[in-house]
N, C-alpha and C. Protein backbone atom coordinates (compact mmCIF):
# COMPACT_ATOMS: atom_id res chain seq x y z
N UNK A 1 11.09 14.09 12.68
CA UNK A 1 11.54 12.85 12.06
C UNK A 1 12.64 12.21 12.89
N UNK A 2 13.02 10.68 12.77
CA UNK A 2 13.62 9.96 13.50
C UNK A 2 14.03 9.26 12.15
N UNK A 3 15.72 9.11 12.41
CA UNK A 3 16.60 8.37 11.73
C UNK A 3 16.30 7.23 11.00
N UNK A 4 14.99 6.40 11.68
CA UNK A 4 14.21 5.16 11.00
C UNK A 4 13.37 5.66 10.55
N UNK A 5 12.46 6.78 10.31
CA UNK A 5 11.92 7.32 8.89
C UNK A 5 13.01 7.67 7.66
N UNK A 6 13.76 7.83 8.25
CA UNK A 6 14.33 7.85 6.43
C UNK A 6 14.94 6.82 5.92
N UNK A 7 14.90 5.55 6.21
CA UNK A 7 14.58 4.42 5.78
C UNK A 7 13.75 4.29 4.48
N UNK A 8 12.77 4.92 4.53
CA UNK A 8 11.59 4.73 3.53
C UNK A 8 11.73 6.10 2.70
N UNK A 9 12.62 7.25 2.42
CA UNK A 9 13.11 8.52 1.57
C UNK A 9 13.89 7.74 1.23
N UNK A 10 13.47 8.40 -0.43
CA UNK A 10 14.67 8.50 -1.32
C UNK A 10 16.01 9.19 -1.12
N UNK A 11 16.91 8.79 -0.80
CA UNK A 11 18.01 9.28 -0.84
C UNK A 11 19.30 9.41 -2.16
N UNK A 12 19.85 10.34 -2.46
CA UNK A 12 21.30 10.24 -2.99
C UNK A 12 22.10 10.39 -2.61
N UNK A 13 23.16 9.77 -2.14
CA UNK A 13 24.19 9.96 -1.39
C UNK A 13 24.95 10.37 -2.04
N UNK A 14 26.17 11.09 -1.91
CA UNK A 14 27.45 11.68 -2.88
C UNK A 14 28.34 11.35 -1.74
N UNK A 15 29.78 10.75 -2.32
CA UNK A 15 31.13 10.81 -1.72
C UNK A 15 31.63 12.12 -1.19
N UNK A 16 32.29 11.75 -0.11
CA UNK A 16 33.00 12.94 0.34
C UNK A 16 34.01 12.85 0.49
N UNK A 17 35.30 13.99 0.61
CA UNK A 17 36.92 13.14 0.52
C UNK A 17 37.53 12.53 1.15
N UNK A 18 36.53 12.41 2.68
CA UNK A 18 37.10 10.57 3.39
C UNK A 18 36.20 9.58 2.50
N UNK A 19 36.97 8.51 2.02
CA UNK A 19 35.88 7.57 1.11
C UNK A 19 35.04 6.95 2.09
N UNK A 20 35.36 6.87 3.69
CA UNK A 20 34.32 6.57 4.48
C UNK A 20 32.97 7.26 4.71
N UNK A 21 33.01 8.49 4.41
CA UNK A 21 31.70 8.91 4.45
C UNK A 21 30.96 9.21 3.39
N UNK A 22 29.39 9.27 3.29
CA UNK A 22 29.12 9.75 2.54
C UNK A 22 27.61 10.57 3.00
N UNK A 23 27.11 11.67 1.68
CA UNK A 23 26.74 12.92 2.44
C UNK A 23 25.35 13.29 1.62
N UNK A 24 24.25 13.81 1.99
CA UNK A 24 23.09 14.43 1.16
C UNK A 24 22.49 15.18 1.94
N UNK A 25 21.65 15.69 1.41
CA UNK A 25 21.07 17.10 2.24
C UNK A 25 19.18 16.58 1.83
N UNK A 26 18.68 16.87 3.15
CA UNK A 26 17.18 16.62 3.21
C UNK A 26 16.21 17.96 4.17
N UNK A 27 15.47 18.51 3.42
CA UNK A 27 15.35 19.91 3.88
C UNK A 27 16.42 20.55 4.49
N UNK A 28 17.28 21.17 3.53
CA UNK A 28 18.31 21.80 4.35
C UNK A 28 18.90 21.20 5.72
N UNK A 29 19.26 19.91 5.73
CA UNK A 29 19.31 19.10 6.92
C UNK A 29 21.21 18.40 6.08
N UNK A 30 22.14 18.40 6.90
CA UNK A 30 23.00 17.66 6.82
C UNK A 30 22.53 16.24 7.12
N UNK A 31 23.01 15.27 6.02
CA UNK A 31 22.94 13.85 6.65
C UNK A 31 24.01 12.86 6.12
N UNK A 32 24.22 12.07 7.33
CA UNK A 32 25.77 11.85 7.19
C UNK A 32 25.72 9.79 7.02
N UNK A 33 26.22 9.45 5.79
CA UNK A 33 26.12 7.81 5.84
C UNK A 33 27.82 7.61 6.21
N UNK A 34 28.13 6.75 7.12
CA UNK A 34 29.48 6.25 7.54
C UNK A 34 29.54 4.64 7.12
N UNK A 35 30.73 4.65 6.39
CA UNK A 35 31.14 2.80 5.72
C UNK A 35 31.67 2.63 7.39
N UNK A 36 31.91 1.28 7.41
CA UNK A 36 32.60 0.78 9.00
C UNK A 36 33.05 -0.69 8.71
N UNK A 37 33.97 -0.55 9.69
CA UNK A 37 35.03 -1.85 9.48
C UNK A 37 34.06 -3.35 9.57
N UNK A 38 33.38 -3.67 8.41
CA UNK A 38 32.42 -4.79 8.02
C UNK A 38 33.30 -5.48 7.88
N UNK A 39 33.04 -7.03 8.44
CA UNK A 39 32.08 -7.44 8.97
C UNK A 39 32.36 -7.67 10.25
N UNK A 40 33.24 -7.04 11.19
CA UNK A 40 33.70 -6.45 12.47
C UNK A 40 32.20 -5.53 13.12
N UNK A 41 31.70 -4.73 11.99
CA UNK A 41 30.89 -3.89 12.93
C UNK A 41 29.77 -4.04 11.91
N UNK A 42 28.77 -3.06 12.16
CA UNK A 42 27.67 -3.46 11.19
C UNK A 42 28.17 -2.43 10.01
N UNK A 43 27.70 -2.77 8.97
CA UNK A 43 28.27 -2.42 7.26
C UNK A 43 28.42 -0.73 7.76
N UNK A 44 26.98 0.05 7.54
CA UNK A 44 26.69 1.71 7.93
C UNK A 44 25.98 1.75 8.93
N UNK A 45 26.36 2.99 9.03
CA UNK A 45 25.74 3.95 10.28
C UNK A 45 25.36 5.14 9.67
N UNK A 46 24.04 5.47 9.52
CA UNK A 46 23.55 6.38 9.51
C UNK A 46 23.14 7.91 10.51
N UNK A 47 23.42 8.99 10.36
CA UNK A 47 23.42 9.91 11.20
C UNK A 47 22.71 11.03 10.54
N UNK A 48 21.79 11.40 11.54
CA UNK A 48 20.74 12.28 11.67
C UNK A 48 20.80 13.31 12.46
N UNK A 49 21.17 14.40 12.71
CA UNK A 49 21.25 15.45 13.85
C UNK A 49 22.20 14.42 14.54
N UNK A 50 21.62 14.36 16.14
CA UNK A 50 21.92 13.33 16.65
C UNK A 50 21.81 12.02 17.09
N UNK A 51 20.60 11.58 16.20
CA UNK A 51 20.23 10.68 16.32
C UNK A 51 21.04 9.44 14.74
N UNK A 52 21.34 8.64 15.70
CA UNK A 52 22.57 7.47 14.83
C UNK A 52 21.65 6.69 14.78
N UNK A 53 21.69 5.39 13.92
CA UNK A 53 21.05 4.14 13.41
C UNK A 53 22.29 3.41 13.17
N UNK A 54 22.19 2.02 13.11
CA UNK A 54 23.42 1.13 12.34
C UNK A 54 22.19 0.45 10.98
N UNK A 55 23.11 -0.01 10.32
CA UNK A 55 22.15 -0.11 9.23
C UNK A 55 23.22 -1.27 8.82
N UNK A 56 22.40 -2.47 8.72
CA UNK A 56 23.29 -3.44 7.77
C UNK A 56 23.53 -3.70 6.44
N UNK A 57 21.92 -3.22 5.70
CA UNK A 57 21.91 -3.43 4.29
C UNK A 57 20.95 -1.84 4.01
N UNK A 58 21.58 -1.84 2.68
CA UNK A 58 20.49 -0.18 2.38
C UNK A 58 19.63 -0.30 1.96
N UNK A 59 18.85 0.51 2.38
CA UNK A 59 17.21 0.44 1.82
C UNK A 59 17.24 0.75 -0.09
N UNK A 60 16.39 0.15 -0.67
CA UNK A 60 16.57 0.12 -2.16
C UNK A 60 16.43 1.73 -2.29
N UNK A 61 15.84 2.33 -2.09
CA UNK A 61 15.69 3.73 -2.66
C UNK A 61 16.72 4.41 -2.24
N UNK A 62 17.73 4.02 -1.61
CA UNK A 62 18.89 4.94 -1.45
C UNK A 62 20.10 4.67 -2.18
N UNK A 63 20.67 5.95 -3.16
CA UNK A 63 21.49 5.41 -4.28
C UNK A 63 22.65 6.19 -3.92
N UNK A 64 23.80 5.45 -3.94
CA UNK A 64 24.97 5.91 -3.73
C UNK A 64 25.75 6.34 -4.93
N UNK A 65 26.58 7.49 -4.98
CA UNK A 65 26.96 7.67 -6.41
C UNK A 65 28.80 7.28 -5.85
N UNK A 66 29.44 6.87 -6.67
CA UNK A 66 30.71 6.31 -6.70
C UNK A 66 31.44 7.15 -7.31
């Protein structure tokens, strides 16, 4: 898998105790969503192993819990 397939997974994201990041697990896989200095940079960045994405808007199936 590549960082732009999970675009289209359901995700839940949960906060972590930098309020910049946030965190879920996909087959036993760390995956890491980063907030960023918007509208300076693009909104998130998504991270996959090592493979990064910027992401401007979230895909509907991914729910962030607050």
């Amino acid at each position: 898998m590549t960082a732009n397939d999970f675009l289209s997974v359901h995700l839940n994201w949960k906060p972590n105790k930098d309020t910049r990041f946030y965190y879920c697990y996909f087959n036993d896989v760390l995956l890491l969503l980063r907030m960023n200095n918007f509208p300076d940079e693009p909104l998130y960045t998504f991270i996959y192993l090592l493979d990064i994405i910027d992401i401007e808007d979230l895909p509907s199936n991914w729910e962030i819990e607050h």
